[in-house]
N, C-alpha and C. Protein backbone atom coordinates (compact mmCIF):
# COMPACT_ATOMS: atom_id res chain seq x y z
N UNK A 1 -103.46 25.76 84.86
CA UNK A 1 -102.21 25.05 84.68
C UNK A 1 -101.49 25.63 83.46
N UNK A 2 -100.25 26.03 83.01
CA UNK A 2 -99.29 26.72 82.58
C UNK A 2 -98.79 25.49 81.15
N UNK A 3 -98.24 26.21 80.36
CA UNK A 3 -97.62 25.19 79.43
C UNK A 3 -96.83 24.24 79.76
N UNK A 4 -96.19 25.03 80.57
CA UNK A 4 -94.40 23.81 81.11
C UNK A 4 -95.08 22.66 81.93
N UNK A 5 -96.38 23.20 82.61
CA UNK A 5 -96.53 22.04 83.51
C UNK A 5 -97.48 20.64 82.24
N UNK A 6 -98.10 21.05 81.60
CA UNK A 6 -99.03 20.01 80.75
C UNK A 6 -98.15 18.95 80.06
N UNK A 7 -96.70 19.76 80.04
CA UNK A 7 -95.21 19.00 78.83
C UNK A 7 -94.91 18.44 80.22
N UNK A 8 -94.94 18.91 81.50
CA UNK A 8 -94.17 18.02 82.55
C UNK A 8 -95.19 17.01 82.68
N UNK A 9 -96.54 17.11 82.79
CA UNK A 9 -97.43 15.78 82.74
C UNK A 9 -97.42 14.82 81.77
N UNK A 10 -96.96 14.93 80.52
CA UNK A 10 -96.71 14.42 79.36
C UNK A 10 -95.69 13.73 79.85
N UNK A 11 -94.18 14.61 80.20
CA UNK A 11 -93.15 13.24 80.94
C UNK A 11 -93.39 12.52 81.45
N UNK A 12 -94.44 12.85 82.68
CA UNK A 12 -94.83 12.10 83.89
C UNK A 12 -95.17 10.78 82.98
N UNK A 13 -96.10 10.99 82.33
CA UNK A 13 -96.87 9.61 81.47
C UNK A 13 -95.68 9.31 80.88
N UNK A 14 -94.49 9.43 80.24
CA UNK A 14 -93.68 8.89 79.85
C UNK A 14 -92.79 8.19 80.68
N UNK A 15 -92.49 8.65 81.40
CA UNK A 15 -91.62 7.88 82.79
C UNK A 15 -92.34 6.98 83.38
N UNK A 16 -93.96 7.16 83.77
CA UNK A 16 -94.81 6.16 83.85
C UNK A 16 -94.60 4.72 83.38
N UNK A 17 -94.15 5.11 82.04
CA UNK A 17 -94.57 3.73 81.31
C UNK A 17 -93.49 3.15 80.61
N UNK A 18 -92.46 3.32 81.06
CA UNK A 18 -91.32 3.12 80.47
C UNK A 18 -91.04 1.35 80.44
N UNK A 19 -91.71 1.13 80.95
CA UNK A 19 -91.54 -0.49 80.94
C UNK A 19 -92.48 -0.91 80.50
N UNK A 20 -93.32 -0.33 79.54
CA UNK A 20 -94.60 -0.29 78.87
C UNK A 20 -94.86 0.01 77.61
N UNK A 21 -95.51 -0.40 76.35
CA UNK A 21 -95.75 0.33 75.56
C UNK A 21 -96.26 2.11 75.73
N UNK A 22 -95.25 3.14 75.25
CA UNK A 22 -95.59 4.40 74.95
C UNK A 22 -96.15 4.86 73.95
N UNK A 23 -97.75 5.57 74.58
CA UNK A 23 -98.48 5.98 73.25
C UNK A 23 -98.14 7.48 72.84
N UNK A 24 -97.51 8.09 72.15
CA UNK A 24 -97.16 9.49 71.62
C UNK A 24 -98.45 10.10 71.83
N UNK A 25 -99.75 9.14 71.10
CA UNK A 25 -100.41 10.49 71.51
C UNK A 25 -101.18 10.84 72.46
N UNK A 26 -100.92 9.94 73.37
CA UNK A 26 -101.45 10.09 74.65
C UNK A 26 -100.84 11.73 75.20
N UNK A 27 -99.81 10.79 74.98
CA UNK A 27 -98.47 11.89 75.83
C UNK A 27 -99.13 13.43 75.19
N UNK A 28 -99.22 13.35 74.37
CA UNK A 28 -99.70 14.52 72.98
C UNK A 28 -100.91 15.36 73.59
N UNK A 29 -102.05 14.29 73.76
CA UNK A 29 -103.07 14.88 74.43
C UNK A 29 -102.94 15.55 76.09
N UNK A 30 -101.77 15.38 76.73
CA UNK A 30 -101.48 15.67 78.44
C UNK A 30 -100.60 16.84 77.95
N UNK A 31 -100.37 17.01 76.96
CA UNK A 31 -99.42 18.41 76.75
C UNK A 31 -100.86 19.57 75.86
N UNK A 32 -102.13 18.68 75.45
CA UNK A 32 -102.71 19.93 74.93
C UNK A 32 -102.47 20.42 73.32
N UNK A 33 -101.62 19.33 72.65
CA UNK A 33 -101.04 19.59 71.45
C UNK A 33 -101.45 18.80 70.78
N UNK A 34 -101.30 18.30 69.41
CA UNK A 34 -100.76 17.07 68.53
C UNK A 34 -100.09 16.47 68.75
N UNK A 35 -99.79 15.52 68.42
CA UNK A 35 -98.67 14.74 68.35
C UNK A 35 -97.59 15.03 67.45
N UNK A 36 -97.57 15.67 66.38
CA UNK A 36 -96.81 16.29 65.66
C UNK A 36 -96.12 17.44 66.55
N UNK A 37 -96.71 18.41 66.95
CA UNK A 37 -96.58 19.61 67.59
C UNK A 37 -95.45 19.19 68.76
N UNK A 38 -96.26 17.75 69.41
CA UNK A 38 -95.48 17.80 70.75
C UNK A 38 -93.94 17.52 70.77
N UNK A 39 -93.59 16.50 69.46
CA UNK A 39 -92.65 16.17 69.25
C UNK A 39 -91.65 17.27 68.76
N UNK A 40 -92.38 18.40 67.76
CA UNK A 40 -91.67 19.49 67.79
C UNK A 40 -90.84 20.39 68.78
N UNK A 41 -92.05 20.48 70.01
CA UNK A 41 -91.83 21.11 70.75
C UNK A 41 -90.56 20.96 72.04
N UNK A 42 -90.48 19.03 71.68
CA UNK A 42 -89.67 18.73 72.43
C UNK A 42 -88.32 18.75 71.95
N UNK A 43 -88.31 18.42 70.80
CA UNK A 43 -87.04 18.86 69.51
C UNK A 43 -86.20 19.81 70.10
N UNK A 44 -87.53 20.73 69.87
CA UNK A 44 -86.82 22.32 70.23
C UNK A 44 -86.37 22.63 71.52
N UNK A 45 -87.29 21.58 72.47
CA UNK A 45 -86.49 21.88 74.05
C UNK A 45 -85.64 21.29 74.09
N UNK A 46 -85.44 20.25 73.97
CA UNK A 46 -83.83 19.16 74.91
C UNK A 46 -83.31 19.02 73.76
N UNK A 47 -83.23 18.78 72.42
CA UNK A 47 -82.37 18.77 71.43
C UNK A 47 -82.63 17.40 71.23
N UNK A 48 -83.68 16.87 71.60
CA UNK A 48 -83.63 15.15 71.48
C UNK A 48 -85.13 15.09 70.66
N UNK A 49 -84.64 14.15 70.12
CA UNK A 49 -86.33 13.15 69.30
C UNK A 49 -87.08 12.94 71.01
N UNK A 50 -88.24 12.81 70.56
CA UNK A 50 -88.76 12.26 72.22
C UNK A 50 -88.67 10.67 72.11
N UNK A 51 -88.50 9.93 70.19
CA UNK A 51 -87.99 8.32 70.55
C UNK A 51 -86.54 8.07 71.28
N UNK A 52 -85.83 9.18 70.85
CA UNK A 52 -84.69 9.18 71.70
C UNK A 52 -84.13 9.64 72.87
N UNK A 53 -85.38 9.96 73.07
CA UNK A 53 -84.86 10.21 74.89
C UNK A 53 -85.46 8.87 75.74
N UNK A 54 -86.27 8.69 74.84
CA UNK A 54 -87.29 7.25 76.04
C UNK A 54 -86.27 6.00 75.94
N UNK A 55 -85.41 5.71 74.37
CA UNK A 55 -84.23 4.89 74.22
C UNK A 55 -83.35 5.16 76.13
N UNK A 56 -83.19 6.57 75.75
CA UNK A 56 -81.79 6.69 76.71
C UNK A 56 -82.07 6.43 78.01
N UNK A 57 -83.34 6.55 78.50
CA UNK A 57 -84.08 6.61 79.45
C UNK A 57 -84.46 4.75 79.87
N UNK A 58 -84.50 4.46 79.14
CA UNK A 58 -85.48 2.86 78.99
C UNK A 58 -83.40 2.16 79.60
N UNK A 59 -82.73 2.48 78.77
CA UNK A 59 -81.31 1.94 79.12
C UNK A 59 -80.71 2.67 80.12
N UNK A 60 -81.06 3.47 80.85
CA UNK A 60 -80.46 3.96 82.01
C UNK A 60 -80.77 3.61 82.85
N UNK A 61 -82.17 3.35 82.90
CA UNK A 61 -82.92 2.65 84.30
C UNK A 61 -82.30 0.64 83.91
N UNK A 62 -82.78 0.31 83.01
CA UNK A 62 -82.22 -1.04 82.56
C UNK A 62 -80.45 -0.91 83.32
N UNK A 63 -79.80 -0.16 82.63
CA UNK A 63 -78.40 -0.71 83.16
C UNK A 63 -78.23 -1.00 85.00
N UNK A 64 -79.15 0.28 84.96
CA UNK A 64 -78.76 0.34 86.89
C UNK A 64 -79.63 -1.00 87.48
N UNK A 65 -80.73 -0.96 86.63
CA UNK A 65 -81.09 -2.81 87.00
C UNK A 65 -80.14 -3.79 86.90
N UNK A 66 -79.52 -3.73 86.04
CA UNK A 66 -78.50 -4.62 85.36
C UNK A 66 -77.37 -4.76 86.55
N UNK A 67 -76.99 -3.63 86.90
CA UNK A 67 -75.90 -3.71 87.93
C UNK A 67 -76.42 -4.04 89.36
N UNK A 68 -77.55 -3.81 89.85
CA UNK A 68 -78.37 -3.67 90.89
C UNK A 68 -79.26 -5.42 91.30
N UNK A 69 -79.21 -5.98 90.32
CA UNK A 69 -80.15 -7.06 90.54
C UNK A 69 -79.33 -8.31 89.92
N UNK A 70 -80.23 -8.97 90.00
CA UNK A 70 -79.32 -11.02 89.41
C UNK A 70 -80.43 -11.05 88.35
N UNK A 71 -81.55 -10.13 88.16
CA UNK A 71 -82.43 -10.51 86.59
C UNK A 71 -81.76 -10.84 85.51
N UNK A 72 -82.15 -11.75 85.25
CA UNK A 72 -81.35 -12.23 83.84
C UNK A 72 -81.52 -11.09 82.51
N UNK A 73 -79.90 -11.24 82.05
CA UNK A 73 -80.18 -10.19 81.13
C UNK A 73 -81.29 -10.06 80.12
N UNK A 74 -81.82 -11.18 79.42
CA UNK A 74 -83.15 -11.05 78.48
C UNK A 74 -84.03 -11.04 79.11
N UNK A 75 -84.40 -10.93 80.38
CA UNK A 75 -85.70 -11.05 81.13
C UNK A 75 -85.56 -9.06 81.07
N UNK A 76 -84.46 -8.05 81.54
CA UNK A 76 -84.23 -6.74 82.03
C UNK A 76 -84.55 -6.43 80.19
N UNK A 77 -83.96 -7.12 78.87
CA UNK A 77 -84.27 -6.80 77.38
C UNK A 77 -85.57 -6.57 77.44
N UNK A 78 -86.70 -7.71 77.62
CA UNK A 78 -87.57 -7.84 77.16
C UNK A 78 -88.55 -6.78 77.90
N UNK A 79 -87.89 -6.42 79.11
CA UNK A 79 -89.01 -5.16 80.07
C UNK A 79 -88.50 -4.00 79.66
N UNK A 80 -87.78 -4.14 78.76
CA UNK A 80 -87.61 -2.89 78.14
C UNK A 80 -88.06 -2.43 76.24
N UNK A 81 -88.42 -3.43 76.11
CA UNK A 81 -88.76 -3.04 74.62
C UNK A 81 -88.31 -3.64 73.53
N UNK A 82 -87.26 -4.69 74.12
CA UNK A 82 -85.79 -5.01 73.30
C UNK A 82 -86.30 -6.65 72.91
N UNK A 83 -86.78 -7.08 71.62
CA UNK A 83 -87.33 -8.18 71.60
C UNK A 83 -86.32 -9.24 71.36
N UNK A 84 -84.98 -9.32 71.14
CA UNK A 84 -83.76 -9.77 71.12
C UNK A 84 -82.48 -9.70 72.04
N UNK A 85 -81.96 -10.74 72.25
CA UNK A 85 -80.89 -10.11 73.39
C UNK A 85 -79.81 -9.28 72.09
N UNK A 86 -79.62 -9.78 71.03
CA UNK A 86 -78.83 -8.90 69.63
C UNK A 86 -79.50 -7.44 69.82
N UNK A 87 -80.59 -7.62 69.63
CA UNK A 87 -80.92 -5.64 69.63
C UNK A 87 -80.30 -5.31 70.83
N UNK A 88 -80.83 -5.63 71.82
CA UNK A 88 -81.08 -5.02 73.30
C UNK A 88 -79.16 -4.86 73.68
N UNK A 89 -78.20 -5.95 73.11
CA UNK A 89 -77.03 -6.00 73.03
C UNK A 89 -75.98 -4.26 72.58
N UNK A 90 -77.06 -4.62 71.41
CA UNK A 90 -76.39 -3.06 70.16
C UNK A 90 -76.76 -1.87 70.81
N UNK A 91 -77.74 -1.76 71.26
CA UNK A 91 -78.05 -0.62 72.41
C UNK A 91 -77.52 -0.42 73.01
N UNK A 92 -77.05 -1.06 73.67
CA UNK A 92 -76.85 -1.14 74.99
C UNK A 92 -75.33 -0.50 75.04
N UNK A 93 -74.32 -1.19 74.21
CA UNK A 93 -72.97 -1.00 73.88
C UNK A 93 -73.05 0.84 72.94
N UNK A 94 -73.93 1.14 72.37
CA UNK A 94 -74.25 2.18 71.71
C UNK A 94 -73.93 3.48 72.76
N UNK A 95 -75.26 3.10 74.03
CA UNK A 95 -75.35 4.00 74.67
C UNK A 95 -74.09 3.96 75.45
N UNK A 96 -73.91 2.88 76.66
CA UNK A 96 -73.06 2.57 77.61
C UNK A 96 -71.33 2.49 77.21
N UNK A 97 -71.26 1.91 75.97
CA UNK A 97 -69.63 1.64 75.67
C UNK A 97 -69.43 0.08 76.01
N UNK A 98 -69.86 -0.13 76.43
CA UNK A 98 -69.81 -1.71 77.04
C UNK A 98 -70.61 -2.77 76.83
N UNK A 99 -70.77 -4.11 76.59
CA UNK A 99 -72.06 -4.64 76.68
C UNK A 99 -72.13 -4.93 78.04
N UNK A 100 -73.78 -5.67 77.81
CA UNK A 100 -74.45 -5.69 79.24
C UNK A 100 -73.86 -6.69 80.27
N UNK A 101 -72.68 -8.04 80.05
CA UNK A 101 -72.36 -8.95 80.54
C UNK A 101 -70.87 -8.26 81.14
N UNK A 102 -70.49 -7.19 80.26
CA UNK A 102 -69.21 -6.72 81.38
C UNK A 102 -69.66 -6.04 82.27
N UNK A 103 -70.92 -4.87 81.97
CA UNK A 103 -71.18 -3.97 82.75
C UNK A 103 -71.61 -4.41 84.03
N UNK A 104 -72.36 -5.82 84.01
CA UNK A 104 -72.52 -6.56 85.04
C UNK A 104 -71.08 -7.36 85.87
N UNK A 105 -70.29 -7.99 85.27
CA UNK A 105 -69.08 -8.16 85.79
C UNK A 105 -68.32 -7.78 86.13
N UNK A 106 -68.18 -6.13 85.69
CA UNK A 106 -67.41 -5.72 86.00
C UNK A 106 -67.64 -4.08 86.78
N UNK A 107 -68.97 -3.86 87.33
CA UNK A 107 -69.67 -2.86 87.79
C UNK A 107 -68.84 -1.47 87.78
N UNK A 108 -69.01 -1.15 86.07
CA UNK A 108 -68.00 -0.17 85.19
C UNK A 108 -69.20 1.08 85.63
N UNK A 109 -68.47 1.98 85.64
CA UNK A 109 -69.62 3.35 85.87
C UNK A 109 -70.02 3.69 84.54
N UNK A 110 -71.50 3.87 84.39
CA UNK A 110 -72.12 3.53 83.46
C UNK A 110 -72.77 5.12 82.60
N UNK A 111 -73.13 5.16 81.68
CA UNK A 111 -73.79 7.02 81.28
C UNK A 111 -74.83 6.68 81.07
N UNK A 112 -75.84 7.27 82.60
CA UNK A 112 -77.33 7.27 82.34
C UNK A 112 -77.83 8.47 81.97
N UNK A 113 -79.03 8.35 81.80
CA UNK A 113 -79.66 9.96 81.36
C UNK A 113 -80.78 10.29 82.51
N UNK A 114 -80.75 11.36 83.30
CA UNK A 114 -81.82 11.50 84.53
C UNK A 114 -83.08 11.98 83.79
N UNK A 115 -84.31 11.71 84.46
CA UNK A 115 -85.19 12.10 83.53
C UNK A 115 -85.55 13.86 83.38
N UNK A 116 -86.18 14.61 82.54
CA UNK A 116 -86.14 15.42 81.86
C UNK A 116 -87.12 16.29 82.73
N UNK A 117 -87.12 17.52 83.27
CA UNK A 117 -88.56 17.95 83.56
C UNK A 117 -88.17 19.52 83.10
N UNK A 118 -89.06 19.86 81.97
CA UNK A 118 -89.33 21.46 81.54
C UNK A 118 -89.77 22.60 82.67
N UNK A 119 -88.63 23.33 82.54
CA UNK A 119 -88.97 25.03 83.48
C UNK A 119 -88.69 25.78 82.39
N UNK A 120 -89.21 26.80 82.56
CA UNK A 120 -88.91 27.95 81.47
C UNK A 120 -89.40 29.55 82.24
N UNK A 121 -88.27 29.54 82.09
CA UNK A 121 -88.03 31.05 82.92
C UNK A 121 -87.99 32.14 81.54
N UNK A 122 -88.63 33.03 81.54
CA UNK A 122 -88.52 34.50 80.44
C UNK A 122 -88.33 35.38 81.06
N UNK A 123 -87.01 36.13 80.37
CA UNK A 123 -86.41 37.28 80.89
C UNK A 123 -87.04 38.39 79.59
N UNK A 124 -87.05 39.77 80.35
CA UNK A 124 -87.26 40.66 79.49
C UNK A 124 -85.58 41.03 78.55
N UNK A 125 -84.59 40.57 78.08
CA UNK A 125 -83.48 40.69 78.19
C UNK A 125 -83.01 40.70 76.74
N UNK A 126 -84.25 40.33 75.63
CA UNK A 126 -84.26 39.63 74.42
C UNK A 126 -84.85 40.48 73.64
N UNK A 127 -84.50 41.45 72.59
CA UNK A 127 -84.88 42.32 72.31
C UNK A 127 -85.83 41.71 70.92
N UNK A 128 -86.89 41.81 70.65
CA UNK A 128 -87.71 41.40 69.36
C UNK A 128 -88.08 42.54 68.39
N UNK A 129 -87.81 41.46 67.20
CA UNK A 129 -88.64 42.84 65.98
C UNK A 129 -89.67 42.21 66.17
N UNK A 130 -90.65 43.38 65.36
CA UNK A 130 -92.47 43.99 65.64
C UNK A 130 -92.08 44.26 64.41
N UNK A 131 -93.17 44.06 63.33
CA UNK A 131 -93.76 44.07 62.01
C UNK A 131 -95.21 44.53 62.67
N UNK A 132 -96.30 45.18 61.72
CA UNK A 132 -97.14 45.34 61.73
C UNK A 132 -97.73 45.13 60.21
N UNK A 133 -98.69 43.91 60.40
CA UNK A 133 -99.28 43.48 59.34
C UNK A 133 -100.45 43.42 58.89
N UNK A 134 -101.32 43.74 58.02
CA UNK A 134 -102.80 43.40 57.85
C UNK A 134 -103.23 42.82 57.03
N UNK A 135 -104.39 41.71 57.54
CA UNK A 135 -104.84 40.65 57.28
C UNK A 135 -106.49 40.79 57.33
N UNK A 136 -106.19 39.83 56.62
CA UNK A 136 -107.97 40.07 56.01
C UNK A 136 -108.65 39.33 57.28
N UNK A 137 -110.05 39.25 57.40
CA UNK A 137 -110.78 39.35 58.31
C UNK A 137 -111.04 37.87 58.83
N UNK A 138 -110.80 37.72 60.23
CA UNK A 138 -110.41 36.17 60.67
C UNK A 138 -111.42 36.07 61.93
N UNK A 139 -111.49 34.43 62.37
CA UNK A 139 -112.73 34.46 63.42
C UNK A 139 -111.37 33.90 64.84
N UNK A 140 -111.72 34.50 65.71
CA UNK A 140 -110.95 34.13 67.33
C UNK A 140 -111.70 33.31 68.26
N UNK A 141 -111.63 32.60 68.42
CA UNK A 141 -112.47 31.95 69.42
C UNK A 141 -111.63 31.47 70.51
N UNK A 142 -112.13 31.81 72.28
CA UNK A 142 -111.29 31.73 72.67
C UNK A 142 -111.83 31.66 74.58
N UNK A 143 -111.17 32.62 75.40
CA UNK A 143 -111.69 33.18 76.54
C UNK A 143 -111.38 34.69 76.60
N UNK A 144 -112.31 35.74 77.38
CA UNK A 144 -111.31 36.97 77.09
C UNK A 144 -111.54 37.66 78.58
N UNK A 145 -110.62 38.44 78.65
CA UNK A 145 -110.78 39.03 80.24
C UNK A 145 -110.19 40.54 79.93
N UNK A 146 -110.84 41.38 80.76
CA UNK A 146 -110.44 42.77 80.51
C UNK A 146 -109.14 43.20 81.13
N UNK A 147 -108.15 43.60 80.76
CA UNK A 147 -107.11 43.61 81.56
C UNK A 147 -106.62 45.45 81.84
N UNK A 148 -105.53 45.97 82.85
CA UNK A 148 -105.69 47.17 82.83
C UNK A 148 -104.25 47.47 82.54
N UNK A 149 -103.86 49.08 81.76
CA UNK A 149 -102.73 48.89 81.11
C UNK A 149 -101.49 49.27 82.43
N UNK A 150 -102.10 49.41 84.07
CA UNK A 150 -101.07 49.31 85.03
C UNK A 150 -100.63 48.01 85.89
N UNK A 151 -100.96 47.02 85.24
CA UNK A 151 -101.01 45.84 85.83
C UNK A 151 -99.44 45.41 85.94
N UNK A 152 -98.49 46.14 85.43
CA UNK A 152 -97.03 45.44 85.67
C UNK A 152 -96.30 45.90 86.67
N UNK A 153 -95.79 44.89 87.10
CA UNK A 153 -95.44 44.27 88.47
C UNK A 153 -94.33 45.45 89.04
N UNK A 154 -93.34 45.60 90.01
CA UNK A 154 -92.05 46.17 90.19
C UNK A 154 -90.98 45.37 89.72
N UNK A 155 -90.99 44.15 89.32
CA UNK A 155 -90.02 43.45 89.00
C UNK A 155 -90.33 43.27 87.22
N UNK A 156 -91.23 43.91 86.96
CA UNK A 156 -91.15 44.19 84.95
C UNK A 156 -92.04 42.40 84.79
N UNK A 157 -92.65 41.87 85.33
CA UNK A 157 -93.40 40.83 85.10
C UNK A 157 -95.27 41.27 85.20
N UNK A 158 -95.53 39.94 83.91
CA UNK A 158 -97.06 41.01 83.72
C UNK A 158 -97.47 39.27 84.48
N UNK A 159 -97.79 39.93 85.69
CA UNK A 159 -97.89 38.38 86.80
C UNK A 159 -99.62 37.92 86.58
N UNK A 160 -100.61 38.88 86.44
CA UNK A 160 -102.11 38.71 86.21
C UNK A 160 -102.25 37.93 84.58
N UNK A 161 -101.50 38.50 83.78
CA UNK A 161 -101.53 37.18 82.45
C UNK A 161 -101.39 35.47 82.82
N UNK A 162 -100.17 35.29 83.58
CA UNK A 162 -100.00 34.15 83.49
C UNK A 162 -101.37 33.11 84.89
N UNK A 163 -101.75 34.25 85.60
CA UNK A 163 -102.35 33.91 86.62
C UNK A 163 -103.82 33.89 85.88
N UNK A 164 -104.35 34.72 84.72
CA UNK A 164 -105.27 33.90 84.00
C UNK A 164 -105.35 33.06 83.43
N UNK A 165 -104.51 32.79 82.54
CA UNK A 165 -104.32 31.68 81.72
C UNK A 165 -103.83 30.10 83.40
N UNK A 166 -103.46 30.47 84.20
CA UNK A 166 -103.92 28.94 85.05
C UNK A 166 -105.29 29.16 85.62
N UNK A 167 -106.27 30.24 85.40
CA UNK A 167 -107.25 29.89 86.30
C UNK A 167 -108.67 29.39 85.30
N UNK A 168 -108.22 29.36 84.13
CA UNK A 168 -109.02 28.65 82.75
C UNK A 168 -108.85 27.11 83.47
N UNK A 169 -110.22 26.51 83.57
CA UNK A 169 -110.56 25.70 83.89
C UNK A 169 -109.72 24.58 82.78
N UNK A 170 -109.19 23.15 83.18
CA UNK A 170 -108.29 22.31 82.63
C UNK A 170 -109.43 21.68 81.35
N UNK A 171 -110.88 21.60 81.30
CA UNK A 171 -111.97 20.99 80.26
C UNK A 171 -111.63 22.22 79.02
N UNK A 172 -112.13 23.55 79.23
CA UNK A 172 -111.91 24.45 79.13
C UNK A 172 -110.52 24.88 78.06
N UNK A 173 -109.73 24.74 78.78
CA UNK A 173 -108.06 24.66 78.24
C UNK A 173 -108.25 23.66 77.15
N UNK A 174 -108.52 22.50 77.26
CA UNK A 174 -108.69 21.01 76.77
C UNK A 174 -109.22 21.49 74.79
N UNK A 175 -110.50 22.45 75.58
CA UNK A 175 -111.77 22.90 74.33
C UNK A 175 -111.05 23.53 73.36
N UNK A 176 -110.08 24.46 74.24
CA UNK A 176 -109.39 25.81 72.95
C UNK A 176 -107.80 24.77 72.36
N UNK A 177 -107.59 23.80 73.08
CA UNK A 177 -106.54 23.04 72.26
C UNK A 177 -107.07 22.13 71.25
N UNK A 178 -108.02 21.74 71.37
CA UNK A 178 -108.78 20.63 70.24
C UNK A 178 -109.45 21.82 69.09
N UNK A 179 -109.50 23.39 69.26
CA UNK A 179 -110.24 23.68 68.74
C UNK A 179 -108.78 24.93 67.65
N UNK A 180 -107.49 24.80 68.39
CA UNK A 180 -106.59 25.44 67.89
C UNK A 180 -105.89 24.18 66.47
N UNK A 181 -106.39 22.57 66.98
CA UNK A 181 -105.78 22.30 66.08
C UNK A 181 -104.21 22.28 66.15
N UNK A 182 -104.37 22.25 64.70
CA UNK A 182 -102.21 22.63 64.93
C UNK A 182 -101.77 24.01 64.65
N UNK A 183 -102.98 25.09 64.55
CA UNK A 183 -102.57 26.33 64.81
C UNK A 183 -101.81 26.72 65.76
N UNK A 184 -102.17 26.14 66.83
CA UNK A 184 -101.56 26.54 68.73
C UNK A 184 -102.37 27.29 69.38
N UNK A 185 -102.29 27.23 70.23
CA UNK A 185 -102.98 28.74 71.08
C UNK A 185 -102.53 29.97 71.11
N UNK A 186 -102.67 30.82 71.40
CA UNK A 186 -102.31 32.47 71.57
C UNK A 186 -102.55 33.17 72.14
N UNK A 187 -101.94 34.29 72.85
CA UNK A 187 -102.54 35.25 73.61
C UNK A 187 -102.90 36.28 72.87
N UNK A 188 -103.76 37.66 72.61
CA UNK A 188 -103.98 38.04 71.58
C UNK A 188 -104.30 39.51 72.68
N UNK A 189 -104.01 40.48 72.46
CA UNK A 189 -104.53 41.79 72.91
C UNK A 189 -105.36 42.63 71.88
N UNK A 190 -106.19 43.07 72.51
CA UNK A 190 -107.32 43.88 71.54
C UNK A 190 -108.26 45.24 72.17
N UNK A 191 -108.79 45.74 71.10
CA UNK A 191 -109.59 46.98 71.68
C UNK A 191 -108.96 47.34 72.84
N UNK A 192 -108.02 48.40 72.21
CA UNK A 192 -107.26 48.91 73.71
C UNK A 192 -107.92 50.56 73.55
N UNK A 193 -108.29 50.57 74.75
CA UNK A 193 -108.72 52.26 74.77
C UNK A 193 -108.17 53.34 74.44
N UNK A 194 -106.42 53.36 74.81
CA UNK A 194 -105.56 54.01 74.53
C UNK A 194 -104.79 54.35 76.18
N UNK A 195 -105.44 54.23 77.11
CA UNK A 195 -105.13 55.14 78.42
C UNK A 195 -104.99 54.20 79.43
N UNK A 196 -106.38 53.20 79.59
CA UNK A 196 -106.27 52.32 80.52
C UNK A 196 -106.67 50.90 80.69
N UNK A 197 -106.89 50.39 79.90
CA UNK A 197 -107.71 49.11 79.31
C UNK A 197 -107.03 48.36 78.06
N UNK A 198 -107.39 46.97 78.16
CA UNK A 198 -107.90 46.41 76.84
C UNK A 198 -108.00 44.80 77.09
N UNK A 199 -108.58 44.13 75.87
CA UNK A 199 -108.96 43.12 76.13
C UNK A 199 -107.88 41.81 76.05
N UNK A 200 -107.55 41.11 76.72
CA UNK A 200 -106.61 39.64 76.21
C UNK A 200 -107.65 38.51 75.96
């Protein structure tokens, strides 16, 4: 299983439970990260806090309840997180523009947020600097597989990398994320022969 998909299982558990207490580090542990890390990571993808996407999320599904059903408005507050009809009020007008008693009266088209699911496509298209640095002597612990230096594809994709890294057993995967810490994981190339080989 691939990075994007462990962050899409992480949503999954978030969308799960949206009418539920959300544990971060649950979510944390289904992505393979910290909880620190994951929240980074999501920063950096959608441009959102992950408390603020579950906000936008928790009131998008709420409003379309709101418009959709006769639940009383503090009964739709309280399944959402909102221990006041005043909070759940200020939200609500925050996100929507409206409070919740017009939006119901007056079945105003409302700004929800659909939920979120990570793809990540890499193009060769992005040109990187390469430093070459040396460092004093460090321990790797990891999985390693011999790889060969004609393995790339006709379409410029190195398709046998990503097809190892999903065939690492999910316990496995689990071992080198608890054991990376908040280092991260890495792919690492080594002992290359020069001609036709080397190790990942």
């Amino acid at each position: 299983m691939d990075w994007s998909s462990r962050v899409n299982l992480a949503l999954d558990y978030i969308e799960a439970n949206l009418e539920n207490d959300i544990n971060l580090a649950q979510a944390a542990r289904l992505a393979l990260c910290t909880q620190g890390r994951f929240a980074d990571i999501f920063l950096a993808t959608t441009g959102l806090h992950v408390s603020e996407y579950i906000r936008r999320r928790r009131l998008s599904i709420a409003a379309v309840e709101l418009q959709a059903s006769d639940e009383k408005i503090i009964d739709i507050a309280l399944k959402y997180g909102y221990t006041s009809p005043t909070a759940f009020n200020r939200a609500f007008q925050k996100q929507h523009k409206v409070s919740p008693q017009y939006a119901r009266s007056r079945k105003v088209p409302l700004l929800t947020y659909p939920r979120i699911s990570l793809q990540i496509i890499l193009k060769g298209e992005i040109h990187v600097k390469v430093r070459i640095e040396e460092k004093p002597v460090f321990t790797v612990v990891g999985v390693k597989k011999r790889f060969g230096n004609d393995m790339e594809t006709p379409k410029g994709e190195l398709e046998p990398i990503p097809a190892f890294w999903a065939s690492i057993p999910a316990e496995t995967y689990a071992q080198l994320a608890q054991l990376a810490d908040t280092k991260g994981l890495i792919g690492m190339c080594a002992d290359f022969d020069g001609i036709r080989e080397f190790d990942y």
